[in-house]
N, C-alpha and C. Protein backbone atom coordinates (compact mmCIF):
# COMPACT_ATOMS: atom_id res chain seq x y z
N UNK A 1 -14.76 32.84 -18.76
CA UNK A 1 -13.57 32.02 -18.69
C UNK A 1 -14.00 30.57 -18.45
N UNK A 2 -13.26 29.88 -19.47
CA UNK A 2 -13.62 28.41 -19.19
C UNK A 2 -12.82 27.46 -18.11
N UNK A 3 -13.84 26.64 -17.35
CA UNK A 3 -12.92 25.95 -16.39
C UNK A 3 -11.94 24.69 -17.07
N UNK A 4 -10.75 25.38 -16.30
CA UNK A 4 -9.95 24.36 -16.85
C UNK A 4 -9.36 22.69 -15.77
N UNK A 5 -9.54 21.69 -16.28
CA UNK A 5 -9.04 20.77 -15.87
C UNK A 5 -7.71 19.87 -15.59
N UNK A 6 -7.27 19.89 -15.31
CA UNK A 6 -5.43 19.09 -15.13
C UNK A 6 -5.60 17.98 -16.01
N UNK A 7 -4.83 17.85 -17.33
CA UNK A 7 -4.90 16.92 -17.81
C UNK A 7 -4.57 15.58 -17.08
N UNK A 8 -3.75 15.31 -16.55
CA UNK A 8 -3.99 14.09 -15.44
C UNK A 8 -4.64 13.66 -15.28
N UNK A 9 -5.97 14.23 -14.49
CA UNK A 9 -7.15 13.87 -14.00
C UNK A 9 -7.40 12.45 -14.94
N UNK A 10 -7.43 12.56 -16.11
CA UNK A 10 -8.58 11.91 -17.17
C UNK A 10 -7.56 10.95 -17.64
N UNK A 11 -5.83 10.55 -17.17
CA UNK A 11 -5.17 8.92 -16.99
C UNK A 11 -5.25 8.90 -15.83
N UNK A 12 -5.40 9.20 -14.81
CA UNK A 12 -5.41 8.48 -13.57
C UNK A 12 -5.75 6.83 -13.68
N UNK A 13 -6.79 6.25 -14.11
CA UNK A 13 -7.19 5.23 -14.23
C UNK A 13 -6.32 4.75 -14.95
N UNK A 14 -5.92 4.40 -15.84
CA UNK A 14 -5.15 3.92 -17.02
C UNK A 14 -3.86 3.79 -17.06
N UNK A 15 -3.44 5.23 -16.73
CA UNK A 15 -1.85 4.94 -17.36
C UNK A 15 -1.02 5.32 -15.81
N UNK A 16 -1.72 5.77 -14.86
CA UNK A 16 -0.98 6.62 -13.78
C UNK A 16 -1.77 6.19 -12.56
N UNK A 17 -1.44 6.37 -11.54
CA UNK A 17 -2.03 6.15 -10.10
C UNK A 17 -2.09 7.64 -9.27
N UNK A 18 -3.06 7.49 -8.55
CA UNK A 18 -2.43 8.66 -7.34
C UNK A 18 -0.97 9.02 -6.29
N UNK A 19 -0.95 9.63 -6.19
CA UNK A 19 0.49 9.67 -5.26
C UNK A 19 -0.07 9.91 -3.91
N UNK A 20 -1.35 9.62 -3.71
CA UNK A 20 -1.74 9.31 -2.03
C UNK A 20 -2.57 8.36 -2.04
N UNK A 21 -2.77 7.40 -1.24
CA UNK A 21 -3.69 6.16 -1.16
C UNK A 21 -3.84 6.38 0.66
N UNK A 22 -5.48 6.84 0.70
CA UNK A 22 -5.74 6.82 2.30
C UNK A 22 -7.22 7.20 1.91
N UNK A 23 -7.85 6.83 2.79
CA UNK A 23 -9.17 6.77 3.10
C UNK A 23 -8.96 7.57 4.59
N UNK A 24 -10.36 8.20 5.12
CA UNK A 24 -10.48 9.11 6.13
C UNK A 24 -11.47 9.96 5.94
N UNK A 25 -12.20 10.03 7.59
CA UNK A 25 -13.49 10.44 7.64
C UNK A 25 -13.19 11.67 7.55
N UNK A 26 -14.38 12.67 7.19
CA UNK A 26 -14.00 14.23 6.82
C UNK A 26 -13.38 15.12 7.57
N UNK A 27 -13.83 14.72 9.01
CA UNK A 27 -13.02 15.65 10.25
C UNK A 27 -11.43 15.44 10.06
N UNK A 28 -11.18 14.20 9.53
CA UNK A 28 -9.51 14.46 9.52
C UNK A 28 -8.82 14.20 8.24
N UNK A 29 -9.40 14.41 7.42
CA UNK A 29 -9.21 14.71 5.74
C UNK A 29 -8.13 15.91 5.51
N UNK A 30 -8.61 16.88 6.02
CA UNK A 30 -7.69 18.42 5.87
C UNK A 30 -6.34 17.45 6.94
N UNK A 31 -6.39 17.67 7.97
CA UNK A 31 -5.12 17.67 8.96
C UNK A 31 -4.39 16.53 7.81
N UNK A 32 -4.90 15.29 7.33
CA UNK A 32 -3.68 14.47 6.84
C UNK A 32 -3.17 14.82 5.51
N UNK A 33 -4.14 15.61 4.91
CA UNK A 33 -3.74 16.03 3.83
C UNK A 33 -2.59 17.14 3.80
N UNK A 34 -2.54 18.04 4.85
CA UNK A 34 -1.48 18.96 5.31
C UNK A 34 -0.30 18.25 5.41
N UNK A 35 -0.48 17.15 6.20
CA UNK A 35 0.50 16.47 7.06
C UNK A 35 1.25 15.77 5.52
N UNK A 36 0.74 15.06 4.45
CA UNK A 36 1.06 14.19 3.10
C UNK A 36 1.69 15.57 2.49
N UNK A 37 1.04 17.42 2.09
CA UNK A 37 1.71 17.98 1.64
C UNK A 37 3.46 18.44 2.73
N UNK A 38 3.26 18.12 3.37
CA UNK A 38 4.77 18.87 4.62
C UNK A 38 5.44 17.95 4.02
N UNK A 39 5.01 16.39 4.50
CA UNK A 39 6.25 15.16 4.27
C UNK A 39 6.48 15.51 2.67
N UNK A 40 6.24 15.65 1.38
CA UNK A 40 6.83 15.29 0.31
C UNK A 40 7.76 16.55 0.22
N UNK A 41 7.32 18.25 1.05
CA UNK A 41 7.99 19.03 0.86
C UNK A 41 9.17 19.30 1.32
N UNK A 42 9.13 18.32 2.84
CA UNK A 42 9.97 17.78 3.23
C UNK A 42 11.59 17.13 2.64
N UNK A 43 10.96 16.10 2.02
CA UNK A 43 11.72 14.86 1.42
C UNK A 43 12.40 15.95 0.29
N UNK A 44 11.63 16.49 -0.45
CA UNK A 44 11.71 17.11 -2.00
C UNK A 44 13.51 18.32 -0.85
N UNK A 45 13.22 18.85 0.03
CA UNK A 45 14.33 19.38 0.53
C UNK A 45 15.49 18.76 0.66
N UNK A 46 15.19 17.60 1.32
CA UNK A 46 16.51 16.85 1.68
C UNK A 46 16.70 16.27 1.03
N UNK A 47 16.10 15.82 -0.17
CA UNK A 47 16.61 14.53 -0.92
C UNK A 47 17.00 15.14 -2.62
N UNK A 48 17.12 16.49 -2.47
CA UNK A 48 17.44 17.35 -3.56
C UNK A 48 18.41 16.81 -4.38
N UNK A 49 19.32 15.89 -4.01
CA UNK A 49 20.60 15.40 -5.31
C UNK A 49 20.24 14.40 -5.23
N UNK A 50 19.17 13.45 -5.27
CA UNK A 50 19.02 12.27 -5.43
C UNK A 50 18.24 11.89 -6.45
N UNK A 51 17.83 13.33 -7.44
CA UNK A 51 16.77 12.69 -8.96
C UNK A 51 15.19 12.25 -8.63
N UNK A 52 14.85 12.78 -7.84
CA UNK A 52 13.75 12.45 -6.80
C UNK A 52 12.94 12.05 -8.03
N UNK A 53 11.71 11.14 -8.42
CA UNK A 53 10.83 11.20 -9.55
C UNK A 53 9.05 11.14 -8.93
N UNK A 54 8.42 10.41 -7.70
CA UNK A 54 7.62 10.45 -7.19
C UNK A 54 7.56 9.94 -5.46
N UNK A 55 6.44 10.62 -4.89
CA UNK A 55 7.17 10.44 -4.07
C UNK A 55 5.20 9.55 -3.40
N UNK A 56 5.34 8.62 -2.66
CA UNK A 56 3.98 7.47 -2.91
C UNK A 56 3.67 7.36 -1.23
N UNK A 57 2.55 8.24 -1.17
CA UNK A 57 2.16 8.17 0.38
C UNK A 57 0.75 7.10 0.65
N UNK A 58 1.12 5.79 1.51
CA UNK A 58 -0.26 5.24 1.90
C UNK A 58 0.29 4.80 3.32
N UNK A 59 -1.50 5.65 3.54
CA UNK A 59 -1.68 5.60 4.79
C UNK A 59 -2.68 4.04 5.51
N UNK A 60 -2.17 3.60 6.69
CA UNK A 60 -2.67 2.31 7.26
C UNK A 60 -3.67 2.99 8.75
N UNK A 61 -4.45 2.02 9.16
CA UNK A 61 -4.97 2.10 10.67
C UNK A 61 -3.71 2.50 11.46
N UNK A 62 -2.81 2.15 11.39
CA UNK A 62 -1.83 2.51 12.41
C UNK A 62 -0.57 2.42 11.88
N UNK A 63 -0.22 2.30 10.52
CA UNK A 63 1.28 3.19 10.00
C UNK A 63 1.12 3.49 8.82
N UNK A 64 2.06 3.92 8.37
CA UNK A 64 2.41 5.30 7.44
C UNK A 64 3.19 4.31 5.92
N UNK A 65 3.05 4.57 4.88
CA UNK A 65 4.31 3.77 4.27
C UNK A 65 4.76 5.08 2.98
N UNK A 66 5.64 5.25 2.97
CA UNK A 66 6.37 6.20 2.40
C UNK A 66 7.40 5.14 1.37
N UNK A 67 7.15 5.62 -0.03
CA UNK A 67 7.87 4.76 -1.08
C UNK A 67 8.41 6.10 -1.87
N UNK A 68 9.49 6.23 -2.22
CA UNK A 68 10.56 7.02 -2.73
C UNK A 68 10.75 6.17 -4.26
N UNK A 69 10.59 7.20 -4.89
CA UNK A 69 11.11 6.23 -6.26
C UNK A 69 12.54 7.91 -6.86
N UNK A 70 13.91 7.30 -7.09
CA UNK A 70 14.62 8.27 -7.41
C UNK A 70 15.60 7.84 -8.11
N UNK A 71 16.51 8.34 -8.97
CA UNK A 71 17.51 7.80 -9.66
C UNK A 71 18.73 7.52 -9.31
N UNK A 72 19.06 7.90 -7.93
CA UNK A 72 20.48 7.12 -7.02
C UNK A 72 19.71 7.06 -5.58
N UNK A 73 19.01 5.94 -5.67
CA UNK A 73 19.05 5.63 -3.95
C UNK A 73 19.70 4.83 -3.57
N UNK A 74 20.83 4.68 -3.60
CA UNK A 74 21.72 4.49 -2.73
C UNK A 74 22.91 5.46 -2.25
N UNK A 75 22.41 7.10 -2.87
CA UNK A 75 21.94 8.06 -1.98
C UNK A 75 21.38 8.40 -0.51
N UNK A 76 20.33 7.61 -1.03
CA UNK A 76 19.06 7.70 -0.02
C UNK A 76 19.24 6.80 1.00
N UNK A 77 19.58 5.55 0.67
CA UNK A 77 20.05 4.09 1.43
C UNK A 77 21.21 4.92 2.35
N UNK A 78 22.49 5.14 2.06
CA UNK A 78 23.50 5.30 2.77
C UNK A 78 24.26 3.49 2.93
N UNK A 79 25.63 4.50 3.53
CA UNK A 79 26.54 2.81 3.73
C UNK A 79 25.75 2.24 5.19
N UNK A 80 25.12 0.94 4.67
CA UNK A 80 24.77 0.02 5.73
C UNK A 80 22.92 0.44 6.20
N UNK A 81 22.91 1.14 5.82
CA UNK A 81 21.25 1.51 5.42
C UNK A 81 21.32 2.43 6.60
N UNK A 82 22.14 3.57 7.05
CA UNK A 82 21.97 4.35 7.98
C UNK A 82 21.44 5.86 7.36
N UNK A 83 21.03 5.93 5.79
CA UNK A 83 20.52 7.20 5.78
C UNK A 83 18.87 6.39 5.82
N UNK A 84 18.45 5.58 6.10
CA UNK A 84 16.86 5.54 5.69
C UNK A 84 16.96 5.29 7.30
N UNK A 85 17.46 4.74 8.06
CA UNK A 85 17.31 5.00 9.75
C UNK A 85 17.22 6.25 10.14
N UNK A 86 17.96 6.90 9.93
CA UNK A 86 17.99 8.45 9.53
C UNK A 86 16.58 9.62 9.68
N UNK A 87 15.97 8.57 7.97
CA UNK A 87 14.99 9.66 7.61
C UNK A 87 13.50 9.21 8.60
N UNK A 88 13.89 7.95 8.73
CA UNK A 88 12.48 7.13 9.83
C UNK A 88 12.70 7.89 10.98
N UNK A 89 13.81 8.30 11.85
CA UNK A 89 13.64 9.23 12.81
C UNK A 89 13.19 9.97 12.68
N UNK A 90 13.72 10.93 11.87
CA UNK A 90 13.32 12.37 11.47
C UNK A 90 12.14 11.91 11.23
């Protein structure tokens, strides 16, 4: 059986980006990588009628930035920006 590759892989450079941007030493590689799969499985739950299209995790020395790209966020926004206060709690 031949190994097969994700076509992806081979635009990454070109036409597409990653959907995680973080650097991290090996001891905590697994834990954030768990932590990047929960949050999108997360979001992908609650944000189910909102046309979700990618969801863009980069990680900082000391915060997080979470970019939502979807086809009604102002869904996501809420009146007066109280659903993204919302999801920053949660």
């Amino acid at each position: 059986m031949g190994r097969k590759v994700h076509p992806k892989i081979f635009r990454v450079s070109q036409t597409t980006d990653w959907n995680s941007k973080w650097f991290a030493d090996k001891k905590k590689q697994a834990s954030l990588l768990k932590e990047d799969v929960l949050v999108r499985d997360y979001l992908r739950q609650r944000l189910d009628k909102v046309g979700l299209d990618k969801i863009i995790i980069e990680r900082f020395t000391d915060k997080i930035r979470i970019t939502i790209f979807a086809a009604r966020p102002g869904m996501i926004i809420g009146r007066g920006g109280k659903g993204v206060a919302q999801l920053k709690k949660e």
